[in-house]
PDB file of N, CA and C in Angstrom:
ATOM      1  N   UNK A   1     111.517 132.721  70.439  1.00  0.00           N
ATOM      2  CA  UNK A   1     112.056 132.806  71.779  1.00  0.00           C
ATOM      3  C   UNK A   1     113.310 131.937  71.881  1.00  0.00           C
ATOM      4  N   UNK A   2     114.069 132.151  72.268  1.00  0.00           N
ATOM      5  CA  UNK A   2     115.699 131.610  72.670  1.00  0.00           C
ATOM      6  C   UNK A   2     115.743 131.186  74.403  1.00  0.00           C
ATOM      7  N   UNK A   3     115.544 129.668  74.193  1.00  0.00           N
ATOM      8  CA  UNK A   3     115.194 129.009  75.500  1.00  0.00           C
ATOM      9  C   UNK A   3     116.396 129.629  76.388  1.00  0.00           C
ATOM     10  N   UNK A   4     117.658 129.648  75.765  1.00  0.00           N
ATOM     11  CA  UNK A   4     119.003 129.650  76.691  1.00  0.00           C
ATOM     12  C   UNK A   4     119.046 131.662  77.718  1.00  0.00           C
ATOM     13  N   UNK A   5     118.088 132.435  76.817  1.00  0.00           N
ATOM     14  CA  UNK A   5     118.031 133.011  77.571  1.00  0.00           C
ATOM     15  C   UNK A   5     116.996 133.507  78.855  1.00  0.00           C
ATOM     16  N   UNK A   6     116.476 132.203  78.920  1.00  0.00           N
ATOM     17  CA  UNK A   6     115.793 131.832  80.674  1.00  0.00           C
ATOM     18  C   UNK A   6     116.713 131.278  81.696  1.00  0.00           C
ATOM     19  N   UNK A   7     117.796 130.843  80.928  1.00  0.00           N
ATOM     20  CA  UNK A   7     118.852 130.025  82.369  1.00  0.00           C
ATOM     21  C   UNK A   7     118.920 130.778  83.380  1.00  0.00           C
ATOM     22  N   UNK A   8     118.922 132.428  83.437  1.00  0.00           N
ATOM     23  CA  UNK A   8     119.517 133.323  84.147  1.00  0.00           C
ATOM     24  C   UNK A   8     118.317 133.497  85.148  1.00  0.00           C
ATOM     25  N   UNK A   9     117.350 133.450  84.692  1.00  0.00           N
ATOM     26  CA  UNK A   9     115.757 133.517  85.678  1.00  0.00           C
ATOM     27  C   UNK A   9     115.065 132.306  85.707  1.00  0.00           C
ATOM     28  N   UNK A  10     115.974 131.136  85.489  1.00  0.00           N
ATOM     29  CA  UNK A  10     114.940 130.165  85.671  1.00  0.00           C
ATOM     30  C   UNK A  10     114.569 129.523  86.723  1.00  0.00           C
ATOM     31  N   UNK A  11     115.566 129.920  88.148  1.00  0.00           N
ATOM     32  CA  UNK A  11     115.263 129.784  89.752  1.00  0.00           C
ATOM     33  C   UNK A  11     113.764 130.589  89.928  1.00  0.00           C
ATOM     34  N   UNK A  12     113.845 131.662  89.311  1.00  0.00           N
ATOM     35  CA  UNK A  12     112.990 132.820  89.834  1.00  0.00           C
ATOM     36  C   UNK A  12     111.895 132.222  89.057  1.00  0.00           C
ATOM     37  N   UNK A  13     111.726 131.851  88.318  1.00  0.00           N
ATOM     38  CA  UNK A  13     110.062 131.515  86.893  1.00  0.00           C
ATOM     39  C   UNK A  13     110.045 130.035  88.027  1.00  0.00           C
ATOM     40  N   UNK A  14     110.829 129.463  88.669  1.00  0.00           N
ATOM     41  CA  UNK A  14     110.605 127.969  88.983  1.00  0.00           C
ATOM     42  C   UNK A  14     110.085 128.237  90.914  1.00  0.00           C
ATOM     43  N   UNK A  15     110.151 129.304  91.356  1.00  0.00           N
ATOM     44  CA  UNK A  15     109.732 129.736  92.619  1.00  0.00           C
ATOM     45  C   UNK A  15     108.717 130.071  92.222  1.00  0.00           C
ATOM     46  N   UNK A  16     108.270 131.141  91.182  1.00  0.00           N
ATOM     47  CA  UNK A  16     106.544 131.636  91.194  1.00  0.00           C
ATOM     48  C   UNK A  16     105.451 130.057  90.692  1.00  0.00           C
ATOM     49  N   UNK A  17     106.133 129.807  89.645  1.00  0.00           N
ATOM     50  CA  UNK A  17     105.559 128.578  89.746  1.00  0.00           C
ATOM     51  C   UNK A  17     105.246 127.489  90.750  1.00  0.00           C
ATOM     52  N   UNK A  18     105.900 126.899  91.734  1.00  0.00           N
ATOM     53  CA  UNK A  18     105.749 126.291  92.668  1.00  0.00           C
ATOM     54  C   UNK A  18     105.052 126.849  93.250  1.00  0.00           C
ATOM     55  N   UNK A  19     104.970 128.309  93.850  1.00  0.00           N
ATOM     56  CA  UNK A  19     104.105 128.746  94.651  1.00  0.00           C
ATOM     57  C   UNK A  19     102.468 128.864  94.135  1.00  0.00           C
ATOM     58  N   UNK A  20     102.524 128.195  92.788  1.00  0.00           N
ATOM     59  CA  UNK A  20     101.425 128.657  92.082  1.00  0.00           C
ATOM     60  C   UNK A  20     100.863 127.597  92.050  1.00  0.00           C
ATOM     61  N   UNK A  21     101.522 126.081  92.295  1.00  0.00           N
ATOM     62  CA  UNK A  21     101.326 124.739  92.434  1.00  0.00           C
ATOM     63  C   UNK A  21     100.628 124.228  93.182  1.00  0.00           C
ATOM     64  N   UNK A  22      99.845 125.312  94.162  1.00  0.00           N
ATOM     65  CA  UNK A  22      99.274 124.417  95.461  1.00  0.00           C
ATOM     66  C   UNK A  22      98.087 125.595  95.328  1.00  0.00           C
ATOM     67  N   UNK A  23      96.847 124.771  95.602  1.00  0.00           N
ATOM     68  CA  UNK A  23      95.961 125.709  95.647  1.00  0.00           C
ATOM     69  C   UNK A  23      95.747 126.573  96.637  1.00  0.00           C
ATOM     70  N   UNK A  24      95.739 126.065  97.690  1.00  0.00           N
ATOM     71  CA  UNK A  24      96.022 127.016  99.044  1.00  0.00           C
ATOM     72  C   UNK A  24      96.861 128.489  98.614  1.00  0.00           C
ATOM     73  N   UNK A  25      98.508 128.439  98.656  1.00  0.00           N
ATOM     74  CA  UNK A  25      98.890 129.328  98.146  1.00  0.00           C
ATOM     75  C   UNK A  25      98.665 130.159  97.039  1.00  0.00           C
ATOM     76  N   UNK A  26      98.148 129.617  96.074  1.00  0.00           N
ATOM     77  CA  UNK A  26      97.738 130.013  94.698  1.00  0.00           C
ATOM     78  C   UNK A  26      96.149 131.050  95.121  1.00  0.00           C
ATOM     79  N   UNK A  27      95.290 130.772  96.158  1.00  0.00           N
ATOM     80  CA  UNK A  27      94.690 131.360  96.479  1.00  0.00           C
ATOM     81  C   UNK A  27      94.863 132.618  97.485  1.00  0.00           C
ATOM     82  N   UNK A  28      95.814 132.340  98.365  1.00  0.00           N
ATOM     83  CA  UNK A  28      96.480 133.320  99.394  1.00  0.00           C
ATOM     84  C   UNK A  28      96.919 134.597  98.502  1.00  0.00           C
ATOM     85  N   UNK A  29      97.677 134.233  97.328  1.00  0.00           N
ATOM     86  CA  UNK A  29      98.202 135.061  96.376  1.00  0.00           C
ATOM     87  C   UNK A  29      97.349 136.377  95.857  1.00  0.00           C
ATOM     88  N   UNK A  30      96.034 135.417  95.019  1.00  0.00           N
ATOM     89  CA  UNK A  30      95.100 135.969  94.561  1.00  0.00           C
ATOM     90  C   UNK A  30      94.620 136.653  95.454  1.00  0.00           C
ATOM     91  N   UNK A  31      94.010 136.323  96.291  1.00  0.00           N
ATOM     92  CA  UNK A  31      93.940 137.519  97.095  1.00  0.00           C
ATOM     93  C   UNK A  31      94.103 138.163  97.817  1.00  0.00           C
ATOM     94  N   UNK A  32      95.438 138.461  97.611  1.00  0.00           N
ATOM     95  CA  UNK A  32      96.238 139.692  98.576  1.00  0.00           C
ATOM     96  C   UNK A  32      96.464 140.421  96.846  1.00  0.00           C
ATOM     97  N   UNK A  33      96.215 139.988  95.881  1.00  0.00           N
ATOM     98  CA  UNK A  33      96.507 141.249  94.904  1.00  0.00           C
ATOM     99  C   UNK A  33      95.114 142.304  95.290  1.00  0.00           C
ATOM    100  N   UNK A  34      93.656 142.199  96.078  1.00  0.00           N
ATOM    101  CA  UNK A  34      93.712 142.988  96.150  1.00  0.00           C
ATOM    102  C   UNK A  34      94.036 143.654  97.358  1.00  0.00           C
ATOM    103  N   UNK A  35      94.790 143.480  97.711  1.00  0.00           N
ATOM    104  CA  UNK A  35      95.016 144.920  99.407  1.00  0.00           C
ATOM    105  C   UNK A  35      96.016 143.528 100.358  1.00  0.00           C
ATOM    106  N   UNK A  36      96.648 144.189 101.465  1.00  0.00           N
ATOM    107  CA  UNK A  36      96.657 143.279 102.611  1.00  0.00           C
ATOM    108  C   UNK A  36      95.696 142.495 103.122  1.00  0.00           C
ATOM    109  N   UNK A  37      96.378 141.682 103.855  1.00  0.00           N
ATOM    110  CA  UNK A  37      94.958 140.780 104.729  1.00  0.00           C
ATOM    111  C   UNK A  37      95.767 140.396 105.783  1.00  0.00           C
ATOM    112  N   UNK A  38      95.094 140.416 106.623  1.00  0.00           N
ATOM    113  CA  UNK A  38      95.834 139.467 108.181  1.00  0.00           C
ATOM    114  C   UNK A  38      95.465 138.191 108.058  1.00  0.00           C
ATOM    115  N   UNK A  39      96.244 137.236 108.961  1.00  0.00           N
ATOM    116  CA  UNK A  39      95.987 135.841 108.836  1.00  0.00           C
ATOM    117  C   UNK A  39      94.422 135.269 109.369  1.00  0.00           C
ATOM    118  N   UNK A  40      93.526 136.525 110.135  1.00  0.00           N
ATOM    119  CA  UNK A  40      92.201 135.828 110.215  1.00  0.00           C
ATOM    120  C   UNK A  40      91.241 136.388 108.947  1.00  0.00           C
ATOM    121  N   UNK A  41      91.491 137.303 108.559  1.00  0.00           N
ATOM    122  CA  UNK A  41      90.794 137.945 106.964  1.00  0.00           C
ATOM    123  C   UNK A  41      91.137 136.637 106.222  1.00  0.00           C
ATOM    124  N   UNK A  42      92.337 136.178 106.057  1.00  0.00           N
ATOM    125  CA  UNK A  42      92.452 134.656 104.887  1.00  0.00           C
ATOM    126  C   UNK A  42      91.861 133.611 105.477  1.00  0.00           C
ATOM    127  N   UNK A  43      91.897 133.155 106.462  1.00  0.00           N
ATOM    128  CA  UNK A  43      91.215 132.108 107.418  1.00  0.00           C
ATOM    129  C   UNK A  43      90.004 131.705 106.843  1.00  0.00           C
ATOM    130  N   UNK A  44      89.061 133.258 106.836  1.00  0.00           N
ATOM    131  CA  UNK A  44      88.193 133.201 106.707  1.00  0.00           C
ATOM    132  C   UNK A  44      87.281 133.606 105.236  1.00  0.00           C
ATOM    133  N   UNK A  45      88.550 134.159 104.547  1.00  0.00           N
ATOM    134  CA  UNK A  45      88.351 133.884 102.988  1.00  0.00           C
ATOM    135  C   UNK A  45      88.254 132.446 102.356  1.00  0.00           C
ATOM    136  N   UNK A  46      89.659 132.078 102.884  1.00  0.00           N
ATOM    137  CA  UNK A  46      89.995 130.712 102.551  1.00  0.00           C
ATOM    138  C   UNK A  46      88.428 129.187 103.378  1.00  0.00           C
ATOM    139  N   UNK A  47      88.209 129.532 103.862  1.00  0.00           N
ATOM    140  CA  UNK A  47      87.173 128.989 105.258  1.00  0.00           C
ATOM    141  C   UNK A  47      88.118 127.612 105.656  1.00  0.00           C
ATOM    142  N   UNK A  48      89.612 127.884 105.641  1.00  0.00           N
ATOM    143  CA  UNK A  48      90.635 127.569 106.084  1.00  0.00           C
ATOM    144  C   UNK A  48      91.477 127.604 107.837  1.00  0.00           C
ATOM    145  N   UNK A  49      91.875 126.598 108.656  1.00  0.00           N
ATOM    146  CA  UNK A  49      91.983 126.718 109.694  1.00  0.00           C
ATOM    147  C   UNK A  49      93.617 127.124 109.489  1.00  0.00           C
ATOM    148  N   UNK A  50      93.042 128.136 110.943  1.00  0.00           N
ATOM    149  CA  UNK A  50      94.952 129.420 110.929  1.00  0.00           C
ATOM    150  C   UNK A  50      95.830 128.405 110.862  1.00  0.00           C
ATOM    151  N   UNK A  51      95.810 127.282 111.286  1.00  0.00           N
ATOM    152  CA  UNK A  51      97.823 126.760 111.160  1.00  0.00           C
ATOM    153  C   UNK A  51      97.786 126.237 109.813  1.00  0.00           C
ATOM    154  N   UNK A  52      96.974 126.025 109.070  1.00  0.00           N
ATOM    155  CA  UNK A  52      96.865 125.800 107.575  1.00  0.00           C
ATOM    156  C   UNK A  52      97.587 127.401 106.449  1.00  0.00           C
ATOM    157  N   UNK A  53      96.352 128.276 106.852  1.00  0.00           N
ATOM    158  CA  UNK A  53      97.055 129.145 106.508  1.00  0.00           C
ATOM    159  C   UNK A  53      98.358 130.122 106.800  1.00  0.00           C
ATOM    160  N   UNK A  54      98.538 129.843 108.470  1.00  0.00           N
ATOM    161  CA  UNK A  54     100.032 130.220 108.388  1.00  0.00           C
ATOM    162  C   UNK A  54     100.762 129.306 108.245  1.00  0.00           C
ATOM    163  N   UNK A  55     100.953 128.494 107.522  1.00  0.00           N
ATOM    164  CA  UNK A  55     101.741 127.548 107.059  1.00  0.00           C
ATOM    165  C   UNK A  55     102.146 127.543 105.689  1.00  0.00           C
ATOM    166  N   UNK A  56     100.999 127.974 104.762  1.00  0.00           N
ATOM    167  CA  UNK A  56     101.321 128.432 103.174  1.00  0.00           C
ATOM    168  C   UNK A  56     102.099 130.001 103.251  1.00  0.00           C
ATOM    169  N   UNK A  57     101.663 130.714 104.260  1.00  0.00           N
ATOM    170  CA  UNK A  57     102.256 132.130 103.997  1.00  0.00           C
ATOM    171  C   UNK A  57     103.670 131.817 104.559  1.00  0.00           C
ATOM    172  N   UNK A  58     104.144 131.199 105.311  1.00  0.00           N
ATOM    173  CA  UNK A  58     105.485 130.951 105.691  1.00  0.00           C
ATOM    174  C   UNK A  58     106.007 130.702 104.865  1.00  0.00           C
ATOM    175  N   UNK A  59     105.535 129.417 103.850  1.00  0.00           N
ATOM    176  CA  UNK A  59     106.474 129.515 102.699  1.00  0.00           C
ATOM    177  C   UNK A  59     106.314 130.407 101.589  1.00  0.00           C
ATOM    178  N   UNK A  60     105.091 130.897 101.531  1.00  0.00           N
ATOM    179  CA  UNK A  60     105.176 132.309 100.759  1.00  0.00           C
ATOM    180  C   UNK A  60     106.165 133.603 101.118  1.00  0.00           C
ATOM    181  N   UNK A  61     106.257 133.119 102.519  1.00  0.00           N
ATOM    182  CA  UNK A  61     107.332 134.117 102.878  1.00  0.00           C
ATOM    183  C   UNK A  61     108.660 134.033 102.613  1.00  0.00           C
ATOM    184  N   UNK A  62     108.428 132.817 102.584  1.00  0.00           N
ATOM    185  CA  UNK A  62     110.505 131.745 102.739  1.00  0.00           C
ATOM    186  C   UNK A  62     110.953 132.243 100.939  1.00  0.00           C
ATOM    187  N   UNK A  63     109.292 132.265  99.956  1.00  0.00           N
ATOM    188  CA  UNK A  63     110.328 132.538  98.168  1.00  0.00           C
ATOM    189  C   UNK A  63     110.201 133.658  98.308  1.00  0.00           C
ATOM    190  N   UNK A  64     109.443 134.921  99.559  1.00  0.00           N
ATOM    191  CA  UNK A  64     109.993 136.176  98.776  1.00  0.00           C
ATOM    192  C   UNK A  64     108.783 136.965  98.058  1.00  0.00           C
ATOM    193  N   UNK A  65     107.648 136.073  98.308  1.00  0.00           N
ATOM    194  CA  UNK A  65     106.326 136.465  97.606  1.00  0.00           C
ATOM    195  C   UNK A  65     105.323 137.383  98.571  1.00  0.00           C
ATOM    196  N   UNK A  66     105.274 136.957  99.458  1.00  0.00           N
ATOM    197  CA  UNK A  66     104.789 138.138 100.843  1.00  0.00           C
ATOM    198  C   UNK A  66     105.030 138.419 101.513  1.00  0.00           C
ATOM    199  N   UNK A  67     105.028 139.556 102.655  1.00  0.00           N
ATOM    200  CA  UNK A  67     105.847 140.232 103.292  1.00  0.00           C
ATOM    201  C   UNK A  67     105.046 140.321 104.495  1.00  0.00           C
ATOM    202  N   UNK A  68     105.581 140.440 105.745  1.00  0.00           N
ATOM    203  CA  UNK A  68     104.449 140.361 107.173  1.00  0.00           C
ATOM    204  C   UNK A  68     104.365 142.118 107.570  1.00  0.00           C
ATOM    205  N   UNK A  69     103.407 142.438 108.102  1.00  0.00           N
ATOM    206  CA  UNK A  69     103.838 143.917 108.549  1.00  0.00           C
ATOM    207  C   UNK A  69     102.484 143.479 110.068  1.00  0.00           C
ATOM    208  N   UNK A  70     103.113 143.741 111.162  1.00  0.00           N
ATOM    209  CA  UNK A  70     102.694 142.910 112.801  1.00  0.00           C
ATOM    210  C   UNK A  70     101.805 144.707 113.494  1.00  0.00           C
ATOM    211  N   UNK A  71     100.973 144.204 113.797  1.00  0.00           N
ATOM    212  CA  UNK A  71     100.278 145.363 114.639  1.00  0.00           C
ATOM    213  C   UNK A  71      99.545 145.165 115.790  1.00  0.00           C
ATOM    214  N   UNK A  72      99.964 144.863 116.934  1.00  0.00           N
ATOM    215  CA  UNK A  72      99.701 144.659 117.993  1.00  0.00           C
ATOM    216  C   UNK A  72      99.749 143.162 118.342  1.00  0.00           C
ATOM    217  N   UNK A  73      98.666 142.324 118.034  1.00  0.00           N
ATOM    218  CA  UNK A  73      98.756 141.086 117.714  1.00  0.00           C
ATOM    219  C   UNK A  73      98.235 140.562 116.608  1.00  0.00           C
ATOM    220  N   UNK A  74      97.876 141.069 115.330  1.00  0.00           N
ATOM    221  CA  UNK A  74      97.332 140.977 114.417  1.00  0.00           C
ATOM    222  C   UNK A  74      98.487 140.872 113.439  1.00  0.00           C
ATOM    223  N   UNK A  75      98.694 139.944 112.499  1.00  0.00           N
ATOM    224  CA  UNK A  75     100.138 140.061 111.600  1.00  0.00           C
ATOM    225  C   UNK A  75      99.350 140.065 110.118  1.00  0.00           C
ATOM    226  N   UNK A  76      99.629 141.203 109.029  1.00  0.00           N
ATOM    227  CA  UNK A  76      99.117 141.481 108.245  1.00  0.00           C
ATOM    228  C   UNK A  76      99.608 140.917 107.034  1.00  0.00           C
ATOM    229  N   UNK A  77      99.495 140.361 105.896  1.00  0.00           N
ATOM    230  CA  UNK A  77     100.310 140.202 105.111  1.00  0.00           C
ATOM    231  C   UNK A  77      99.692 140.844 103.104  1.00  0.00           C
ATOM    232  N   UNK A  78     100.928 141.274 102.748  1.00  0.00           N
ATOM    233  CA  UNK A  78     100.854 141.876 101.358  1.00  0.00           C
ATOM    234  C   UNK A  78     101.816 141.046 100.268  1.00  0.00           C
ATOM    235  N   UNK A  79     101.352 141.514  99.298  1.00  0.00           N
ATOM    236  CA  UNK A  79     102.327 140.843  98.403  1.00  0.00           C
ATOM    237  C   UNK A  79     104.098 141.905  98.335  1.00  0.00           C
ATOM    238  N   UNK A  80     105.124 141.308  97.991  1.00  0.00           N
ATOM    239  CA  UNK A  80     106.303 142.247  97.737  1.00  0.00           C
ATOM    240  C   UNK A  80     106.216 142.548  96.707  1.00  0.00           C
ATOM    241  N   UNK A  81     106.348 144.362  96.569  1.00  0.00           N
ATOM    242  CA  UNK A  81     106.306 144.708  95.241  1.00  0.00           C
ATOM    243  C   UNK A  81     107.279 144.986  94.451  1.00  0.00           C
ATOM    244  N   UNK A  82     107.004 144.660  93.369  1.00  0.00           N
ATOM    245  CA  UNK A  82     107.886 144.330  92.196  1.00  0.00           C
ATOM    246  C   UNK A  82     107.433 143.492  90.918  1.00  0.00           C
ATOM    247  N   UNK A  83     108.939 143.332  90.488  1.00  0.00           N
ATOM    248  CA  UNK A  83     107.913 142.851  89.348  1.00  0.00           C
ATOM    249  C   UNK A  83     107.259 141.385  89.451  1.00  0.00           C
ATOM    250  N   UNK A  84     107.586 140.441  90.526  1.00  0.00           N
ATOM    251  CA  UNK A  84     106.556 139.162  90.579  1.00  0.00           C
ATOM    252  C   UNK A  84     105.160 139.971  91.303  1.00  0.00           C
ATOM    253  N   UNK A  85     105.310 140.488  91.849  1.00  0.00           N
ATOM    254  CA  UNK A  85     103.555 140.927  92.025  1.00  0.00           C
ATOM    255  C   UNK A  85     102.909 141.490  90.288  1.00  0.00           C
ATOM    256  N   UNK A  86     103.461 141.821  89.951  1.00  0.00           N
ATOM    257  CA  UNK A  86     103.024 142.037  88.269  1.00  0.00           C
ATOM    258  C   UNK A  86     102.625 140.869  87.871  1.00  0.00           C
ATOM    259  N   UNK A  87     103.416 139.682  87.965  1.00  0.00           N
ATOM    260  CA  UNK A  87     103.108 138.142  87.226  1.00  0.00           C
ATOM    261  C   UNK A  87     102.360 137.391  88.160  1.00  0.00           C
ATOM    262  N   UNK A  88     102.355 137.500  89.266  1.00  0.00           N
ATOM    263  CA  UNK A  88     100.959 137.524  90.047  1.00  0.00           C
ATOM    264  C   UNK A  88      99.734 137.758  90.397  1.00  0.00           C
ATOM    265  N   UNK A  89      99.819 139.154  89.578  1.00  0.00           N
ATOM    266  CA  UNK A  89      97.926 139.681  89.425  1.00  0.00           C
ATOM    267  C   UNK A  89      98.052 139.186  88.316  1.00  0.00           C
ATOM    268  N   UNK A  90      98.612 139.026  86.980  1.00  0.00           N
ATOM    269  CA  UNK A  90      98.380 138.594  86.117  1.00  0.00           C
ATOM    270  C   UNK A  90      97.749 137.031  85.636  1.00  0.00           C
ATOM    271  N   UNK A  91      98.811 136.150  86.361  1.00  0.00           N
ATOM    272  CA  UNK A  91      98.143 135.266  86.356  1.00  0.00           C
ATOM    273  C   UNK A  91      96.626 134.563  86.795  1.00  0.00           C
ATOM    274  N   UNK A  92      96.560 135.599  88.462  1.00  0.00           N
ATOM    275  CA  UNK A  92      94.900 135.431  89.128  1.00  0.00           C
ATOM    276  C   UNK A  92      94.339 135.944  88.140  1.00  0.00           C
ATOM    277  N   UNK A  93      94.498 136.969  87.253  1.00  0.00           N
ATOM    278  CA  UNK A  93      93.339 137.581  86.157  1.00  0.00           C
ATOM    279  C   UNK A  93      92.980 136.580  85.095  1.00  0.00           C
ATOM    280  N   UNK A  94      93.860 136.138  84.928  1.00  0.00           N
ATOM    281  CA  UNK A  94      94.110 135.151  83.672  1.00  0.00           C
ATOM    282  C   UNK A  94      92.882 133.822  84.252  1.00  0.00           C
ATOM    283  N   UNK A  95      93.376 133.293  85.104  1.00  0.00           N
ATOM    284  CA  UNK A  95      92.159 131.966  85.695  1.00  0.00           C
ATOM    285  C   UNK A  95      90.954 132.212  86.008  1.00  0.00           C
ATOM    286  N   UNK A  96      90.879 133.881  86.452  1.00  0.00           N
ATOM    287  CA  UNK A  96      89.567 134.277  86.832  1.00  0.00           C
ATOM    288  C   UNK A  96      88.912 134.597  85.990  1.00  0.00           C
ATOM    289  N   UNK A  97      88.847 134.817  85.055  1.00  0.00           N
ATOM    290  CA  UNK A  97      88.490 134.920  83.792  1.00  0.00           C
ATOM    291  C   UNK A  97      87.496 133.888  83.325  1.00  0.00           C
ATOM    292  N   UNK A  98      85.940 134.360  82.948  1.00  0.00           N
ATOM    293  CA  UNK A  98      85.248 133.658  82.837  1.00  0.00           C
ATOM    294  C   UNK A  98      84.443 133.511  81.319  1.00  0.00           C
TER     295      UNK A  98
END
């Protein structure tokens, strides 16, 4: 491997990582690979209080990693697809792994 050619993605490998740095988020992640969830579905995955968890998805939102889609008063959130949702299920597979 030729380190010098990560310079060009190494903002982008240094955002999934950080977001991968905190368990909170690192869990929000995992599971929205499978499906959407609204912020009381994670609440209560997480057995996490809402300004906790809308507080990790904000900055999940701020790198670009999940996306809001709002339905009445319910705000739903998914991962953005592409290729970090690829290195995102990957990695939850990888830890979950028993």
């Amino acid at each position: 491997m030729d380190p010098s050619k990560l310079a060009p993605r190494a903002p982008f490998a240094a955002a999934l990582l950080k977001a991968f740095g905190h368990e909170g988020r690192l869990m929000i992640l995992c599971h929205l690979t499978t499906g959407e969830k609204s912020v009381t579905e994670l609440e209560q995955l997480l057995n996490t209080r809402q300004a906790a968890v809308s507080q990790q998805l904000a900055r999940l939102r701020m790198e670009g990693l999940v996306e809001p889609r709002r339905e009445g008063k319910a705000i739903y959130y998914s991962l953005v697809p592409g290729e970090m949702e690829h290195y995102i299920r990957a990695i939850c597979r990888l830890f979950a792994m028993e």
